[in-house]
C-alpha atoms as a PDB file:
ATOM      1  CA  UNK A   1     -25.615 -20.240 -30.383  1.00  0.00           C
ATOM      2  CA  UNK A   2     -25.878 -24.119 -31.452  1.00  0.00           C
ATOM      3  CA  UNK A   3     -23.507 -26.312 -29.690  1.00  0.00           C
ATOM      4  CA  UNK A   4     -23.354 -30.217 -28.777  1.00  0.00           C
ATOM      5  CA  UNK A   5     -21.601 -31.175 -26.230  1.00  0.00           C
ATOM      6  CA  UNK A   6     -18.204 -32.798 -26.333  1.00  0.00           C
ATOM      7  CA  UNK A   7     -18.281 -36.676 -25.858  1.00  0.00           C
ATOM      8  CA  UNK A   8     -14.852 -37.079 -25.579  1.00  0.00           C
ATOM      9  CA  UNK A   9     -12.377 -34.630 -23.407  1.00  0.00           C
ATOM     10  CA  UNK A  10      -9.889 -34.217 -26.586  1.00  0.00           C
ATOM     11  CA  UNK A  11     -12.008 -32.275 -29.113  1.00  0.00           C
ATOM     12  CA  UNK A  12     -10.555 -29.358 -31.004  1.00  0.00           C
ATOM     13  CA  UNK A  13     -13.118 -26.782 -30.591  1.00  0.00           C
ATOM     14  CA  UNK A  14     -13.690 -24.451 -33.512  1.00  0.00           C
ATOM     15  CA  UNK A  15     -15.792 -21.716 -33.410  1.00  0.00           C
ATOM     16  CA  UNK A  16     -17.851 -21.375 -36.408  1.00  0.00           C
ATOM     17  CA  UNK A  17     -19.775 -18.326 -37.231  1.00  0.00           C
ATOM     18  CA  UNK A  18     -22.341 -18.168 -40.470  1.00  0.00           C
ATOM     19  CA  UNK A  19     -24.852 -16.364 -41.957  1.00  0.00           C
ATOM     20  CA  UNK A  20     -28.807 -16.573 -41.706  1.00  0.00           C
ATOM     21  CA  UNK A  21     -28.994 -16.267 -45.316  1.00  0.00           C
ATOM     22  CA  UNK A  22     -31.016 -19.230 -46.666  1.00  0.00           C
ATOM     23  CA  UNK A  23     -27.757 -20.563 -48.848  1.00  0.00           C
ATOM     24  CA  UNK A  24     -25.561 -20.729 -45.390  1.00  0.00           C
ATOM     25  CA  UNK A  25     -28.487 -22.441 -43.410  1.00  0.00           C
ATOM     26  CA  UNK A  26     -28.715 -24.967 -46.677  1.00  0.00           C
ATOM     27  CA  UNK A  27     -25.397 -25.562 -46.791  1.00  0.00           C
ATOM     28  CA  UNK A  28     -24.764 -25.882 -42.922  1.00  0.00           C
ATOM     29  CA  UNK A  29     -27.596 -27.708 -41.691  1.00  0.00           C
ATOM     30  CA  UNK A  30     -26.252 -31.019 -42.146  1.00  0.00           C
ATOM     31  CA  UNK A  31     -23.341 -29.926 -39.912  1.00  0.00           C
ATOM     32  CA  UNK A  32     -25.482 -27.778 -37.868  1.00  0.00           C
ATOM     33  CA  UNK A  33     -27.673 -30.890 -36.671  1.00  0.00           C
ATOM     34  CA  UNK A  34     -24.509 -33.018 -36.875  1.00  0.00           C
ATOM     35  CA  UNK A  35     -25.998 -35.504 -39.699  1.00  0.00           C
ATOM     36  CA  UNK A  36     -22.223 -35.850 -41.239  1.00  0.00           C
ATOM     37  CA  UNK A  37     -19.180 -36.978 -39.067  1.00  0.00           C
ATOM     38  CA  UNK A  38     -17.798 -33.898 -37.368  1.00  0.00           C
ATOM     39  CA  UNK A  39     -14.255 -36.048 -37.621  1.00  0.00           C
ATOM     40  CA  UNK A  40     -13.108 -35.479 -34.229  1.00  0.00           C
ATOM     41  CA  UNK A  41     -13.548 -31.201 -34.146  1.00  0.00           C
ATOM     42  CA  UNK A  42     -15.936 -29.618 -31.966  1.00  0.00           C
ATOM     43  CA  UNK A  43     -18.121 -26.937 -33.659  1.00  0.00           C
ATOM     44  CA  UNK A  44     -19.453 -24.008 -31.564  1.00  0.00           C
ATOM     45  CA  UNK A  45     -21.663 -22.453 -34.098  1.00  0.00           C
ATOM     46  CA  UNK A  46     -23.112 -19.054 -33.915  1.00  0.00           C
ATOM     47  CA  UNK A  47     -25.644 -17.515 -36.919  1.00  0.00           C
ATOM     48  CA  UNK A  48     -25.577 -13.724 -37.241  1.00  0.00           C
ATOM     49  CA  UNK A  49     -25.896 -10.938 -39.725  1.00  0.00           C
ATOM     50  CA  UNK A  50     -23.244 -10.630 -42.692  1.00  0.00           C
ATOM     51  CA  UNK A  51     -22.076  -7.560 -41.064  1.00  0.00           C
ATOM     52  CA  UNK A  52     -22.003  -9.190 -37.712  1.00  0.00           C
ATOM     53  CA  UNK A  53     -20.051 -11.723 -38.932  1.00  0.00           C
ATOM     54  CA  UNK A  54     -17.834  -9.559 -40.334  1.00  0.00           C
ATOM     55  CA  UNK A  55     -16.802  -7.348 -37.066  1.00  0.00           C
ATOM     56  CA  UNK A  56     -16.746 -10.763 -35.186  1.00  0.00           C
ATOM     57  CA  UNK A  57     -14.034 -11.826 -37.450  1.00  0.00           C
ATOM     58  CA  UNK A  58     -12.563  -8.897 -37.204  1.00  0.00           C
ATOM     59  CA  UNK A  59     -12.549  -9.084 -33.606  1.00  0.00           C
ATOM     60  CA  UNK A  60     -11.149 -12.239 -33.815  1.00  0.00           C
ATOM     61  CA  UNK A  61     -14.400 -13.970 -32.315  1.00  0.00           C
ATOM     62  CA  UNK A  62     -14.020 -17.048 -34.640  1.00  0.00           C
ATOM     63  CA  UNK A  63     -11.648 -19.222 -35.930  1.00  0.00           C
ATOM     64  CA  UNK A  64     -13.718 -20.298 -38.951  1.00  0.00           C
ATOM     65  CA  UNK A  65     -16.429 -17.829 -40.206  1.00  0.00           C
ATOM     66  CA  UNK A  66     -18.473 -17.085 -43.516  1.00  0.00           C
ATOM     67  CA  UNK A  67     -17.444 -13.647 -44.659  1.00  0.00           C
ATOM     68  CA  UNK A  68     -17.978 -11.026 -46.982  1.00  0.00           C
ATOM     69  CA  UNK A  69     -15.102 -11.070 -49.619  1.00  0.00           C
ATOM     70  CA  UNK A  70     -15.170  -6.982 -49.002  1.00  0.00           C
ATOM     71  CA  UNK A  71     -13.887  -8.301 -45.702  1.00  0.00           C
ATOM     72  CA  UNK A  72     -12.121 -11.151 -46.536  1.00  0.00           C
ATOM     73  CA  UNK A  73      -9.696  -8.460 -48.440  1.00  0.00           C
ATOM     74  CA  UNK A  74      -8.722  -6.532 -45.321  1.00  0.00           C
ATOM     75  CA  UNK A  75      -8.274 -10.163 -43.436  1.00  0.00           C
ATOM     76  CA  UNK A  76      -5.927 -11.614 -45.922  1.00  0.00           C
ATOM     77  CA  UNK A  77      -3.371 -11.909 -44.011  1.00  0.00           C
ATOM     78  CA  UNK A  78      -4.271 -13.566 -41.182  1.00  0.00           C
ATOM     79  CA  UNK A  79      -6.795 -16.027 -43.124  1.00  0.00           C
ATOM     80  CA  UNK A  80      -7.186 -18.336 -46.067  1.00  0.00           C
ATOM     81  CA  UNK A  81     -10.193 -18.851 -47.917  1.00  0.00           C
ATOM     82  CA  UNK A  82     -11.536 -22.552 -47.910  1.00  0.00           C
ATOM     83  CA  UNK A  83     -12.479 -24.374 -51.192  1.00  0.00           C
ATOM     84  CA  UNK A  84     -16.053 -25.227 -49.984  1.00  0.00           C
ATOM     85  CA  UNK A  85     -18.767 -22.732 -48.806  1.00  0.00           C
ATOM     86  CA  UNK A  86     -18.163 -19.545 -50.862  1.00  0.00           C
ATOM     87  CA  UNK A  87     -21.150 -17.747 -52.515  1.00  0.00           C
ATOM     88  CA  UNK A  88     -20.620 -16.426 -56.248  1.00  0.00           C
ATOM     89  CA  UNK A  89     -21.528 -16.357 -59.736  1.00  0.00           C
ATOM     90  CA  UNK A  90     -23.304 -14.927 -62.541  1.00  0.00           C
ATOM     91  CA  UNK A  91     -26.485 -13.108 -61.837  1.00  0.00           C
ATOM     92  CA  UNK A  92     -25.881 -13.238 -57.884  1.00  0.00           C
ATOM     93  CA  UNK A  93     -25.231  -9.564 -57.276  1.00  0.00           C
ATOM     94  CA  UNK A  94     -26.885  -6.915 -54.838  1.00  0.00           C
ATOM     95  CA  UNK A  95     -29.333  -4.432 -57.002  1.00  0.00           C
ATOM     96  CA  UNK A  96     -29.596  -0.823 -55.880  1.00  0.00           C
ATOM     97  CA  UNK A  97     -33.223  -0.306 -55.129  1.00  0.00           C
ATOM     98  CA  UNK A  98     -35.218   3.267 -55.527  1.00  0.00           C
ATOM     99  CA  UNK A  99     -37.631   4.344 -53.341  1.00  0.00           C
ATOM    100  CA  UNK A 100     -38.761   6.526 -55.975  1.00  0.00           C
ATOM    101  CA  UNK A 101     -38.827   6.092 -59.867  1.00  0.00           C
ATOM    102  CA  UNK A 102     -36.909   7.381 -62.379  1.00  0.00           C
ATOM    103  CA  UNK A 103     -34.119   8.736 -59.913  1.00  0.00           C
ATOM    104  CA  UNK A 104     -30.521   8.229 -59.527  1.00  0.00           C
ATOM    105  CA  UNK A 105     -27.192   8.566 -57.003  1.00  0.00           C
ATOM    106  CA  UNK A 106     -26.327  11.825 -57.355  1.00  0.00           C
ATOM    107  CA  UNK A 107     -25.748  14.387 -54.649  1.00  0.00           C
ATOM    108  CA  UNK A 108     -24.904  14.489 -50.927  1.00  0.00           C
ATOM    109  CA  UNK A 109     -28.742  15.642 -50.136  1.00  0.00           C
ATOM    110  CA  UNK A 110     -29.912  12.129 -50.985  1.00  0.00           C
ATOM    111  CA  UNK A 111     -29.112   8.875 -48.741  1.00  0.00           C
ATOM    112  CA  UNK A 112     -27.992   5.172 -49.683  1.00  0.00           C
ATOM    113  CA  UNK A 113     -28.680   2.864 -47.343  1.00  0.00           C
ATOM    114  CA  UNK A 114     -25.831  -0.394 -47.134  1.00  0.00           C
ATOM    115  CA  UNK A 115     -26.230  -3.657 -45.712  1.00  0.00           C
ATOM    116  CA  UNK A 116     -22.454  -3.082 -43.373  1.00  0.00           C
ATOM    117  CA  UNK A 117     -19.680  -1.232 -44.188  1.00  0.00           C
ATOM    118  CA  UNK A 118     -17.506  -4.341 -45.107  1.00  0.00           C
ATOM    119  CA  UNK A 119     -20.254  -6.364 -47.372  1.00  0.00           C
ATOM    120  CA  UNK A 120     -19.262  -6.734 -50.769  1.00  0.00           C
ATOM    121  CA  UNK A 121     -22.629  -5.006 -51.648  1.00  0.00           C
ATOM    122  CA  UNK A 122     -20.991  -2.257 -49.792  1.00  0.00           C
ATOM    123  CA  UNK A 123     -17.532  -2.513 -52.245  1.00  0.00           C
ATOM    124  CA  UNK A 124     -19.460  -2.442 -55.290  1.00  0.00           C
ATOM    125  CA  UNK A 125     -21.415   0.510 -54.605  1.00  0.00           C
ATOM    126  CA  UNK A 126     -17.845   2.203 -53.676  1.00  0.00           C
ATOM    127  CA  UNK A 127     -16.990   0.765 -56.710  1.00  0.00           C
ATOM    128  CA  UNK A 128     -19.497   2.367 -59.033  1.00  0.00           C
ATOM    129  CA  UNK A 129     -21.040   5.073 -56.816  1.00  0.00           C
ATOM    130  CA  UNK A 130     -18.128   6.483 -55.192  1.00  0.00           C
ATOM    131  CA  UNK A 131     -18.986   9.990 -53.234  1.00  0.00           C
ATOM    132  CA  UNK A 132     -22.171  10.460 -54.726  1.00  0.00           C
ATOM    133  CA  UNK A 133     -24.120  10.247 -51.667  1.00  0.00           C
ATOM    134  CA  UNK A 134     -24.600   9.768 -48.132  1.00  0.00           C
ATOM    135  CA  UNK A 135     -23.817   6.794 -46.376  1.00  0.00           C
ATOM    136  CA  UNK A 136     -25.902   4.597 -44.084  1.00  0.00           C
ATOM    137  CA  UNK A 137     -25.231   1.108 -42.503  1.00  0.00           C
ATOM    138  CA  UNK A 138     -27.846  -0.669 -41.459  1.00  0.00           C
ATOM    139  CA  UNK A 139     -29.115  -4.124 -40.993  1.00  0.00           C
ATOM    140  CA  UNK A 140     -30.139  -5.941 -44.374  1.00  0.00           C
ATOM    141  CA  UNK A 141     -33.427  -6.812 -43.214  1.00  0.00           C
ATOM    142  CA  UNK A 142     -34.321  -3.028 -42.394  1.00  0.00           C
ATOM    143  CA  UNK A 143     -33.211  -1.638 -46.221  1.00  0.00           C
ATOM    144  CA  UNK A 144     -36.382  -2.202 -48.070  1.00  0.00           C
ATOM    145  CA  UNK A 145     -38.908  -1.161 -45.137  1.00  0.00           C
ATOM    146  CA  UNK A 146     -37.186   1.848 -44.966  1.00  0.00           C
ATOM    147  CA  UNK A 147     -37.393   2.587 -48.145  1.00  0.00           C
ATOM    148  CA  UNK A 148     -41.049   2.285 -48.466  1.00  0.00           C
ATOM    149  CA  UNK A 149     -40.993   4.685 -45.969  1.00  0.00           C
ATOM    150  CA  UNK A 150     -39.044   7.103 -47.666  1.00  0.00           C
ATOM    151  CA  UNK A 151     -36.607   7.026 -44.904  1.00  0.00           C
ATOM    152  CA  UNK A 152     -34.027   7.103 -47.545  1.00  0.00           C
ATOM    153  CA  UNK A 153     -33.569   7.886 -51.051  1.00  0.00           C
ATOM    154  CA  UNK A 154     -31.883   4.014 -51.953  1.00  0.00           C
ATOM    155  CA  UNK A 155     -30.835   0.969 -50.584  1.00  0.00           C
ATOM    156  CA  UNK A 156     -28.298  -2.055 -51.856  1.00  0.00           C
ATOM    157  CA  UNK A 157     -30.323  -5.025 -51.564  1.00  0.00           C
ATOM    158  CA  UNK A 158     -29.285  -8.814 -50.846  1.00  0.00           C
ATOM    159  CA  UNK A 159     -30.398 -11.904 -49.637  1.00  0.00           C
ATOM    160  CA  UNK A 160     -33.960 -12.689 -50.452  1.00  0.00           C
ATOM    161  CA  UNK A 161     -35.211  -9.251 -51.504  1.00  0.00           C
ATOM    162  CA  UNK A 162     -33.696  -9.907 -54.454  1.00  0.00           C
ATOM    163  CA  UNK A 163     -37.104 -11.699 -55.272  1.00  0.00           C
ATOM    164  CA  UNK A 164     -39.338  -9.617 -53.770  1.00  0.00           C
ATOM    165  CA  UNK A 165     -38.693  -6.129 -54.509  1.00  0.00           C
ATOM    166  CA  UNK A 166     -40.878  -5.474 -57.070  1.00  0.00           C
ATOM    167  CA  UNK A 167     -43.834  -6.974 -54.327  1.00  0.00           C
ATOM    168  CA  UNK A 168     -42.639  -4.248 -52.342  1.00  0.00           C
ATOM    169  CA  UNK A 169     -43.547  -1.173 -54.782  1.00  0.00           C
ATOM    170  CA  UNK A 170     -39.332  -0.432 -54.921  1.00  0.00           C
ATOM    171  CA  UNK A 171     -37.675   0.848 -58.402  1.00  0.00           C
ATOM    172  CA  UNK A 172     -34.713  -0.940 -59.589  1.00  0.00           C
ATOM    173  CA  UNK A 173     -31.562   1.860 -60.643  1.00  0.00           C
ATOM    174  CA  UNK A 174     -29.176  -0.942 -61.726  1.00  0.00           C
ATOM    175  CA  UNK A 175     -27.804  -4.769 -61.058  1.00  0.00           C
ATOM    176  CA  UNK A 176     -24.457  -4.126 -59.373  1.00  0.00           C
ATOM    177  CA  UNK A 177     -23.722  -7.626 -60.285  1.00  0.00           C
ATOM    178  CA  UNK A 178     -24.680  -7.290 -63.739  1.00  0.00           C
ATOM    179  CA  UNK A 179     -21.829  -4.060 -64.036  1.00  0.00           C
ATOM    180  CA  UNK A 180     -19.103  -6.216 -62.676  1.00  0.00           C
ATOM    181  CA  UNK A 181     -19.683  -8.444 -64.873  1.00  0.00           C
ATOM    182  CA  UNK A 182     -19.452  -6.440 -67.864  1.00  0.00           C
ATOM    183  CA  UNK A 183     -16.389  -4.509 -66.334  1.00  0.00           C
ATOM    184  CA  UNK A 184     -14.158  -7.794 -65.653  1.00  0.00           C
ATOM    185  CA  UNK A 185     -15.961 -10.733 -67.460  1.00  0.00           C
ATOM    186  CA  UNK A 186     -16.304 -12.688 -63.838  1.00  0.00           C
ATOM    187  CA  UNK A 187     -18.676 -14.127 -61.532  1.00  0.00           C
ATOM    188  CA  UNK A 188     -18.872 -12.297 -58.532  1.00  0.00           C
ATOM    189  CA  UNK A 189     -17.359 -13.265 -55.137  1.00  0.00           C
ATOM    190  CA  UNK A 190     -20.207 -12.165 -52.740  1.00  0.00           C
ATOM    191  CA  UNK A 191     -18.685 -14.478 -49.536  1.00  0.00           C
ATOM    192  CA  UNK A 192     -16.491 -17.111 -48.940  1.00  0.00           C
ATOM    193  CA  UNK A 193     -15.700 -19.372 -45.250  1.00  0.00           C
ATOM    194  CA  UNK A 194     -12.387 -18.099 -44.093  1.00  0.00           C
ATOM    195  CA  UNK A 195      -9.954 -20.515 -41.642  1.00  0.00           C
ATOM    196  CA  UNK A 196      -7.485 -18.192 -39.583  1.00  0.00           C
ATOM    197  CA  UNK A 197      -3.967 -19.092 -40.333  1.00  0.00           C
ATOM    198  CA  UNK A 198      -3.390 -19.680 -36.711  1.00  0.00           C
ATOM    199  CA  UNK A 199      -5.106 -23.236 -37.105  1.00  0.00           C
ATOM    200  CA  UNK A 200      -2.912 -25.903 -38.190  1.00  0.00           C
ATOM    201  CA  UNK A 201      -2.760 -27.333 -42.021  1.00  0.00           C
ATOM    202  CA  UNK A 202      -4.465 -30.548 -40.839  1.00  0.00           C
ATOM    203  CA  UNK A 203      -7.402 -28.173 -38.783  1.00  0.00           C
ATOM    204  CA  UNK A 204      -7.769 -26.569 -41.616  1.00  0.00           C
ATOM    205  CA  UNK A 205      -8.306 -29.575 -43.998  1.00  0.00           C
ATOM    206  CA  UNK A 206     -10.739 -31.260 -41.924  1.00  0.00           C
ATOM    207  CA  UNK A 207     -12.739 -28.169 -41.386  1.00  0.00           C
ATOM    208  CA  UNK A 208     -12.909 -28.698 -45.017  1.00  0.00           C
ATOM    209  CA  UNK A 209     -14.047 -31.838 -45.323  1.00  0.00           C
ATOM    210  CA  UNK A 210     -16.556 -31.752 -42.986  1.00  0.00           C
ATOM    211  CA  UNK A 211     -18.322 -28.496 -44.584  1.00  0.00           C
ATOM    212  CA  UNK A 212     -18.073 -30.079 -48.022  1.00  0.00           C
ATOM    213  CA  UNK A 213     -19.984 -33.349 -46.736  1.00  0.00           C
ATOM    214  CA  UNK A 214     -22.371 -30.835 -45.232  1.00  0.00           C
ATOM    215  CA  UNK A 215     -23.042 -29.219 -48.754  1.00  0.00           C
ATOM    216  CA  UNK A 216     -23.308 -32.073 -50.574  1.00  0.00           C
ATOM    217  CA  UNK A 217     -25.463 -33.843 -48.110  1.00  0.00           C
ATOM    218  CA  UNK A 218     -27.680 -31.205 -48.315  1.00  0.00           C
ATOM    219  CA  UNK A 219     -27.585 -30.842 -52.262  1.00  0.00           C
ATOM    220  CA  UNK A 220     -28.563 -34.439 -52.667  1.00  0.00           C
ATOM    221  CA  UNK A 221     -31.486 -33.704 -50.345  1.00  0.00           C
ATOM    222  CA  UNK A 222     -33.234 -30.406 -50.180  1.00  0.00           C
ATOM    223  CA  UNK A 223     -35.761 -31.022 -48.238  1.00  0.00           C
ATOM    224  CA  UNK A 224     -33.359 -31.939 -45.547  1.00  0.00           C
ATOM    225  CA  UNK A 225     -32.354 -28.282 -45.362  1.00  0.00           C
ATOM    226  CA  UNK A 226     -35.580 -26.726 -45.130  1.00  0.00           C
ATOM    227  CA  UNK A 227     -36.127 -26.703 -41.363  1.00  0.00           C
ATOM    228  CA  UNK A 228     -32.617 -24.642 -40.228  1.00  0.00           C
ATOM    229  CA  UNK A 229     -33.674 -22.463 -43.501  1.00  0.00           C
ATOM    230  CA  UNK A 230     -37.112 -21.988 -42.382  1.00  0.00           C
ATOM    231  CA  UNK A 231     -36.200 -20.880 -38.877  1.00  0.00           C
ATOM    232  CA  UNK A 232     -33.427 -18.281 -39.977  1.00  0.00           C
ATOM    233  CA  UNK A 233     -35.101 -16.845 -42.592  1.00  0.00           C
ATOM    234  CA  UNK A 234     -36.294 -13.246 -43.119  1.00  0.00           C
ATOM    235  CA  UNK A 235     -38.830 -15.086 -45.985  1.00  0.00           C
ATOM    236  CA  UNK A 236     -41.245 -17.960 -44.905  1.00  0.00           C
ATOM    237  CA  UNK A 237     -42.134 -18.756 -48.188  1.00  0.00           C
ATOM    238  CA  UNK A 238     -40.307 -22.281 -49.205  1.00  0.00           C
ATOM    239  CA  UNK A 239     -40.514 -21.469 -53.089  1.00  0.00           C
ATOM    240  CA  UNK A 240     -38.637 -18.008 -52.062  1.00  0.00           C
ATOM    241  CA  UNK A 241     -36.062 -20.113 -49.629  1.00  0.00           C
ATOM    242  CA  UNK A 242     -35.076 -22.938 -52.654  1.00  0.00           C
ATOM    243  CA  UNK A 243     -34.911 -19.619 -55.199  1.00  0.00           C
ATOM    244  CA  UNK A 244     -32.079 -18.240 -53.287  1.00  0.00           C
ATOM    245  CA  UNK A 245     -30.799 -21.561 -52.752  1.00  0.00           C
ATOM    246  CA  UNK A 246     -30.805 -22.128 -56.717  1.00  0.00           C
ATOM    247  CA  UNK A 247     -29.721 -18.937 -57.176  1.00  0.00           C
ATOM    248  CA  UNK A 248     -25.986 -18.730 -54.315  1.00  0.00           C
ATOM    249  CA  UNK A 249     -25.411 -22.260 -54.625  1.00  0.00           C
ATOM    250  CA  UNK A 250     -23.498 -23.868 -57.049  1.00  0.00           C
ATOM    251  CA  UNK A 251     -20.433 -25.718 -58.505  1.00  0.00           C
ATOM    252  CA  UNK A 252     -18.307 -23.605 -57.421  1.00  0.00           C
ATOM    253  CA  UNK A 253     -19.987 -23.303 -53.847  1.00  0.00           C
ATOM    254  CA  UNK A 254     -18.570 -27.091 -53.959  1.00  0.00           C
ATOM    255  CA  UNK A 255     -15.181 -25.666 -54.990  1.00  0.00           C
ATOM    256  CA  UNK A 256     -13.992 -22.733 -56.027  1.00  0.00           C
ATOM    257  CA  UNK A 257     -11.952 -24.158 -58.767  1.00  0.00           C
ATOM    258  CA  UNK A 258      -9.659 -22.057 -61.375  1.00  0.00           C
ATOM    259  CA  UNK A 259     -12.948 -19.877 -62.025  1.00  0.00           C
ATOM    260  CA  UNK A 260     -12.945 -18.943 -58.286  1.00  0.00           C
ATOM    261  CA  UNK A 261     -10.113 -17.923 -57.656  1.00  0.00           C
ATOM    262  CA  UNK A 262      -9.807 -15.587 -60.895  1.00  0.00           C
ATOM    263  CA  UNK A 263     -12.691 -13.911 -59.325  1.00  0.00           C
ATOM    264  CA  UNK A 264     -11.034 -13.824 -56.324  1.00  0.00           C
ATOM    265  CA  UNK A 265      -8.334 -11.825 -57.905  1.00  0.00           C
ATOM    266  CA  UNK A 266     -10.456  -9.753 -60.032  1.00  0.00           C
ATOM    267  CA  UNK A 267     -11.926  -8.519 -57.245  1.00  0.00           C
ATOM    268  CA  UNK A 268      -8.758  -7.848 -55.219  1.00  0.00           C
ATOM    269  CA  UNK A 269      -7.299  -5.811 -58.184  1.00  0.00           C
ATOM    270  CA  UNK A 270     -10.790  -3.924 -58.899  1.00  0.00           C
ATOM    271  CA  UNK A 271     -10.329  -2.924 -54.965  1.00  0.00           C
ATOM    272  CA  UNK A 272      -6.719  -1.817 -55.223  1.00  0.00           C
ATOM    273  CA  UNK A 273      -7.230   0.158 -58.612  1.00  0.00           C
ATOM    274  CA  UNK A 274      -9.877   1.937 -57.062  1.00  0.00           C
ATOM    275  CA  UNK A 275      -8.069   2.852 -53.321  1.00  0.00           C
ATOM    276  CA  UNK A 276     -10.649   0.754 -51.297  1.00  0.00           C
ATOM    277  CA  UNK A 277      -7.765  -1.285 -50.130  1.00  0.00           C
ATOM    278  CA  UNK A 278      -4.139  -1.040 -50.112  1.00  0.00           C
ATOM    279  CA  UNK A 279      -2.315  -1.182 -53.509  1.00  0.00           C
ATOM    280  CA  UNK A 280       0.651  -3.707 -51.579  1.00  0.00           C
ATOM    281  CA  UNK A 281      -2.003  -5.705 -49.303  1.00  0.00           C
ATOM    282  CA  UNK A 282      -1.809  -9.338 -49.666  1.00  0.00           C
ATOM    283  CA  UNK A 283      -4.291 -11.344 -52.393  1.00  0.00           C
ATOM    284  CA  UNK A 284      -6.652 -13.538 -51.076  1.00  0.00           C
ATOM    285  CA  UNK A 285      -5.227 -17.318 -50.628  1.00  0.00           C
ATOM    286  CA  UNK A 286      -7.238 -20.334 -51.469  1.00  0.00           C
ATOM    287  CA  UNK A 287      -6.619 -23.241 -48.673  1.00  0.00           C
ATOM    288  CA  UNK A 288      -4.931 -26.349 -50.316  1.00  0.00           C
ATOM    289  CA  UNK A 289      -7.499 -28.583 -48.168  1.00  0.00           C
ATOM    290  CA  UNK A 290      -8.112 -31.554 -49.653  1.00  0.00           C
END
């Protein structure tokens, strides 16, 4: 856990809970090492897993967390998405990695490995690959080794295997961001920083502020993000680290914007249509935070 202590005995303490993933650790390290004004709050910041983040929230472990939008779905109604922080777009998605050539989902015999049960990589595969095979959650980091093993038959990939995978000796079956794209014409919403509704309006719009001076702090130096990235990283290599940065980080990482949010609502429909969530539960809610 990273924490500074409290100068002051009035700080509003908000626990904060992101991701390892080299675009969180870009995005956060400003705030992380407290290089922008933390306007009054107090952050209590803890970097897990996607997945960990996700049952954390869940649990109700945080008030402000980076989520999967898989998750963010089932949380809608006790969160709101913020502006700032989200990763999506064109190109982003998870690919579903072979451990053998020339072979496809097909049967209950064969095993998928998934990076948690509530990552979007996770949805999409639902999405497209629904009871074809058997299930298995593990830890992102474990999906490729054990497919060089031949532990398993495939794996959804994310983070910065994206790049390497071909290193690796894997087989690519398909780009599930690629197929959503073709089947709704939108980038796709990968993860997004929630803010639980129990926080007031004015909480919630500093919260806000301070991540989006964190971003753009870090966007107008790079190289002032490298340290946090280099010691969360699953990939040493800087070139890798700034190609994932390039690749999850963009304008509408800054904001959302109209663009975001119809992906926000693509994806919520795509969910309902196909019974991963509730055909009544609540849309996802973009935070008026400015």
């Amino acid at each position: 856990m990273t924490t500074h202590p409290s100068t002051t005995t009035d700080r509003q303490i908000i626990r904060l809970g992101i991701s390892t993933c080299p675009n969180d650790t870009f995005a956060f390290a400003a705030l992380l090492e407290r290089r922008v004004d933390w306007r009054g709050l107090e952050f209590q910041t803890e970097l897990l897993d996607i997945q960990q983040l996700n049952d954390r929230l869940f649990t109700g472990d945080f008030d402000v967390a980076k989520t999967s939008f898989h998750a963010a779905l089932l949380l809608a109604e006790q969160t709101v998405v913020l502006p700032s922080g989200s990763a999506l777009g064109f190109g982003v998605g998870p690919l579903l990695l072979a451990a053998r050539a020339n072979t496809k989902p097909e049967d209950s015999s064969q095993v998928t490995l998934l990076p948690g049960q509530h990552t979007t990589a996770a949805l999409l595969f639902h999405l497209f690959y629904r009871d074809t095979t058997r299930l298995e959650q593990v830890v992102f980091s474990d999906i490729m080794p054990r497919l060089q093993t031949r532990q398993a038959d495939f794996g959804v990939c994310i983070h910065e295997g994206r790049f390497t995978w071909q290193d690796e000796g894997l087989s690519l079956v398909e780009d599930l961001g690629s197929r959503w794209e073709a089947a709704t014409g939108a980038p796709l919403p990968l993860g997004g920083l929630l803010a639980r509704r129990s926080l007031s309006d004015a909480t919630i719009a500093t919260v806000q502020a301070v991540v989006r001076e964190s971003l753009e702090t870090a966007i107008a130096d790079p190289d002032s993000a490298l340290p946090q990235m280099r010691k969360h990283a699953q990939e040493f290599d800087d070139r890798v680290l700034m190609q994932h940065v390039e690749l999850y980080v963009n304008d509408w990482t800054v904001d959302l914007g109209g663009t975001g949010r119809q992906a926000l609502a693509a994806l919520s429909q795509q969910a309902k249509a196909s019974g991963l969530i509730a055909s009544d539960a609540p849309d996802l809610i973009v935070a008026d935070a400015r």
